[in-house]
N, C-alpha and C. Protein backbone atom coordinates (compact mmCIF):
# COMPACT_ATOMS: atom_id res chain seq x y z
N UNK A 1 61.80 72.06 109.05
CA UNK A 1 62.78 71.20 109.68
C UNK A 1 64.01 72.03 110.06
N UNK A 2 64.05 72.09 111.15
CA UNK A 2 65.31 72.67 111.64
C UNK A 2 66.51 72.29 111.98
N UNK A 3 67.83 72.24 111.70
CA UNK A 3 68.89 71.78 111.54
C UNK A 3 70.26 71.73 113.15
N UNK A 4 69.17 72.93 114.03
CA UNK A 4 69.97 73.17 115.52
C UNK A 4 70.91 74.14 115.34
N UNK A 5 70.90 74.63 114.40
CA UNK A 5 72.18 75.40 114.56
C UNK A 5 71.42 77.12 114.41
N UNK A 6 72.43 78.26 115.22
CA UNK A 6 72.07 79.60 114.94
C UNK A 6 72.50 79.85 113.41
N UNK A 7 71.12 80.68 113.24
CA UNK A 7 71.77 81.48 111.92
C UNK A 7 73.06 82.69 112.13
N UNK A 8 73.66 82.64 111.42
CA UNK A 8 74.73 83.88 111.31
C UNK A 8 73.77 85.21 111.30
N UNK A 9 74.61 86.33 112.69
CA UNK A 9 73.77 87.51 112.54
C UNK A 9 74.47 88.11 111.28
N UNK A 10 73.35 89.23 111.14
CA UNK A 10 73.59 90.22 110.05
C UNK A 10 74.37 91.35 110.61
N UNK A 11 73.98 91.12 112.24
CA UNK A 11 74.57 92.76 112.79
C UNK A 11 75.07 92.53 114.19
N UNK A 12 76.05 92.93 114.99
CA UNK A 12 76.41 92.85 115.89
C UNK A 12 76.04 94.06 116.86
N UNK A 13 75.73 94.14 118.14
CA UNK A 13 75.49 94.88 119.08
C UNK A 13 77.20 95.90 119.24
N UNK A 14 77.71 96.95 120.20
CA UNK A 14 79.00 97.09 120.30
C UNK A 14 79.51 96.32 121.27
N UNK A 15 79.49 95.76 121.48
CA UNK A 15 80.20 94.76 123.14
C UNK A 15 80.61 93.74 122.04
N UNK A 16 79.63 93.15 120.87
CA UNK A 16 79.83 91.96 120.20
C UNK A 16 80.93 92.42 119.28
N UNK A 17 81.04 93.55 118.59
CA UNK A 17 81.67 94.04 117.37
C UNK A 17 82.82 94.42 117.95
N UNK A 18 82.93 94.72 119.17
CA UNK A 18 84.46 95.33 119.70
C UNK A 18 85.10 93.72 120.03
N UNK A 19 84.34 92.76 120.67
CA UNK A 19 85.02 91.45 120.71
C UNK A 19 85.52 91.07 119.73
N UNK A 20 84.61 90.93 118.31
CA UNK A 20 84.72 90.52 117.13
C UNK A 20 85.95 91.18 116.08
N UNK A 21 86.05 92.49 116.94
CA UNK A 21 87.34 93.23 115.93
C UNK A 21 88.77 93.15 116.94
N UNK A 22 88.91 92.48 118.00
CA UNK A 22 89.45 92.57 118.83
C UNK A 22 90.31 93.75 119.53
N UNK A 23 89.26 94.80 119.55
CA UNK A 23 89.09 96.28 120.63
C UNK A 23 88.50 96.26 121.51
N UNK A 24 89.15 97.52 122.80
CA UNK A 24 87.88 98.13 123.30
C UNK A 24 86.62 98.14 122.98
N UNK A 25 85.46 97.97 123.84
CA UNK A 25 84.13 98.89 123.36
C UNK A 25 84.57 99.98 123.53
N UNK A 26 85.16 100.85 124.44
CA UNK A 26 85.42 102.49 124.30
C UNK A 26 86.19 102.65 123.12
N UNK A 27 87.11 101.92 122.85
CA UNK A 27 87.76 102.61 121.34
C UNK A 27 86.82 102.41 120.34
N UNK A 28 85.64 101.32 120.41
CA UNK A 28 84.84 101.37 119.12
C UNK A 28 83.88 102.79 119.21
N UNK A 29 83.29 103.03 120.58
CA UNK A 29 82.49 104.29 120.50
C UNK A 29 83.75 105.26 119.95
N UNK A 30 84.53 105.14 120.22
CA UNK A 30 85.40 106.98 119.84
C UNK A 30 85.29 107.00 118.14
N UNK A 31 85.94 105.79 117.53
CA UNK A 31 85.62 105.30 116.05
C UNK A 31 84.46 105.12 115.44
N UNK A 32 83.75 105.04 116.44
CA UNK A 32 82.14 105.33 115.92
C UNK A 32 81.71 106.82 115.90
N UNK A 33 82.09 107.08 117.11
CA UNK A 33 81.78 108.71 117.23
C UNK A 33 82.66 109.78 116.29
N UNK A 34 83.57 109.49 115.85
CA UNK A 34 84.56 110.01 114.64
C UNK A 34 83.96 109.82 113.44
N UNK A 35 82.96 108.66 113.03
CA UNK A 35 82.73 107.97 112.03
C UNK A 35 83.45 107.34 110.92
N UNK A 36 84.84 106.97 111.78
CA UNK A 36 85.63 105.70 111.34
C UNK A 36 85.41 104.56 110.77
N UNK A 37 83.92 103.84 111.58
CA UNK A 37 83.66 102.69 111.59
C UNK A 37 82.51 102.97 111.37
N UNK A 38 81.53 102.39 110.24
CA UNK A 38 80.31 102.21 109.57
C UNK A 38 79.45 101.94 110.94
N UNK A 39 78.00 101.93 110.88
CA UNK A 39 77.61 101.54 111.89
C UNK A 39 75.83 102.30 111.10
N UNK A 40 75.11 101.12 111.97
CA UNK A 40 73.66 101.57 111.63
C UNK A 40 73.37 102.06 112.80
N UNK A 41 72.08 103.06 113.01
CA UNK A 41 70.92 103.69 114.10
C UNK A 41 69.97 103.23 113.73
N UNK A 42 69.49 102.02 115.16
CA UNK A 42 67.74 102.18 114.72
C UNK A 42 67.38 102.20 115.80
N UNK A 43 65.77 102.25 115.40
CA UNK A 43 64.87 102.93 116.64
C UNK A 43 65.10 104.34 117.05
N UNK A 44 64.01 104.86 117.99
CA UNK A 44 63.97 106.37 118.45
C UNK A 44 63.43 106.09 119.87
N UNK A 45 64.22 107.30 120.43
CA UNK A 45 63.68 107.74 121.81
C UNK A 45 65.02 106.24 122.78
N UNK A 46 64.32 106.08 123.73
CA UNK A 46 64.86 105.33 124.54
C UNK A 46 65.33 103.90 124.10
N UNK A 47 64.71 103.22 123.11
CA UNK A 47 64.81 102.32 122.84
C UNK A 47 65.79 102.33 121.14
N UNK A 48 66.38 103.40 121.06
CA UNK A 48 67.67 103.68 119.78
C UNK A 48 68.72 102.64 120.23
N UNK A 49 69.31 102.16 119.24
CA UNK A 49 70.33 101.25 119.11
C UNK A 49 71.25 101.62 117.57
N UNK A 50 72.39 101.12 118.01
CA UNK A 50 73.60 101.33 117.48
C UNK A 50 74.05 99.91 117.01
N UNK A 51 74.07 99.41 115.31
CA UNK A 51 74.32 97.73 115.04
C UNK A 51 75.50 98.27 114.34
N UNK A 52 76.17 97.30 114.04
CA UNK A 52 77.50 97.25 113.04
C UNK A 52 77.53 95.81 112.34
N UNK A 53 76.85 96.34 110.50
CA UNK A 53 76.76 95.21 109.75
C UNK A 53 77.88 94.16 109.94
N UNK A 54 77.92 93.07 110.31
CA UNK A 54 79.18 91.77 109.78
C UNK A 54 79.61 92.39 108.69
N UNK A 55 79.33 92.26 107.51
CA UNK A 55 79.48 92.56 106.17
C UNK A 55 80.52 93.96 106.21
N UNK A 56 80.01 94.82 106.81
CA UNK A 56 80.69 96.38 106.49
C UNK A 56 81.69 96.84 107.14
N UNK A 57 82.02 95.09 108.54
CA UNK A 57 83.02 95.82 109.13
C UNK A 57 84.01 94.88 108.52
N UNK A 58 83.32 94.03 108.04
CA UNK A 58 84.30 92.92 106.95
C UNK A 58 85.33 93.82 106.11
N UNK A 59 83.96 94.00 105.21
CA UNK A 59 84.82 95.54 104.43
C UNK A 59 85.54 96.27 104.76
N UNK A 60 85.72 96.68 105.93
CA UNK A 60 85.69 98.13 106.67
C UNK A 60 87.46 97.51 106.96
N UNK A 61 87.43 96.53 107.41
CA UNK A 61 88.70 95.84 108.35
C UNK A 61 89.49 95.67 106.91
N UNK A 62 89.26 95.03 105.46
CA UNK A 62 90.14 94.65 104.58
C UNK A 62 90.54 95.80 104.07
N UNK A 63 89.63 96.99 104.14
CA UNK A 63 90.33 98.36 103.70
C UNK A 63 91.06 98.77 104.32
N UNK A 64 91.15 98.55 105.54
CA UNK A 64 92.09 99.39 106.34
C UNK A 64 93.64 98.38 106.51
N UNK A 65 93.62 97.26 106.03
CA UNK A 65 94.98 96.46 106.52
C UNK A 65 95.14 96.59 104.89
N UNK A 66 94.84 97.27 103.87
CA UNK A 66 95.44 97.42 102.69
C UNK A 66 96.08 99.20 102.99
N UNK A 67 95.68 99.58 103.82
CA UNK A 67 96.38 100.94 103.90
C UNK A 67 96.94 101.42 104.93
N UNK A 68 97.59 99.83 105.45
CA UNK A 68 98.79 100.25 106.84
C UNK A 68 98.08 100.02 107.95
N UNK A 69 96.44 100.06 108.36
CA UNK A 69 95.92 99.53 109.42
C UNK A 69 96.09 100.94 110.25
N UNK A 70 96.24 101.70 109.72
CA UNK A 70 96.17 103.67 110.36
C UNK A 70 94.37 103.52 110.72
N UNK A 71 94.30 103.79 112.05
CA UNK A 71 92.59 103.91 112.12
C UNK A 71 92.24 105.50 111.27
């Protein structure tokens, strides 16, 4: 029985996670590419993708506004 509603993702794409943190997508790649910002790799070859747990940027965001919000 299904209730209509989406489940909550586990992981956001970067277009979703830069909306969701309210950035750039280019400032999230530079913070990604620094490894600022947690972030999973999956898949290989052409079809590799780049997710960013809900959970870790949860984390990720309360650590950083306890230490001035300095990226």
């Amino acid at each position: 029985m299904t209730t209509g509603t989406m489940p909550t993702p586990l992981a956001l794409r970067p277009r979703d996670a830069a909306k969701a943190l309210g950035i750039s997508p280019r400032l999230l790649w530079q913070l990604t590419h620094d490894g600022v910002i947690p972030c999973v790799r999956v898949g290989t070859g052409k079809r590799r993708a780049v997710l960013y747990s809900v959970a870790e940027l949860q984390n990720w965001l309360s650590r950083r506004s306890g230490q001035g919000g300095e990226a």
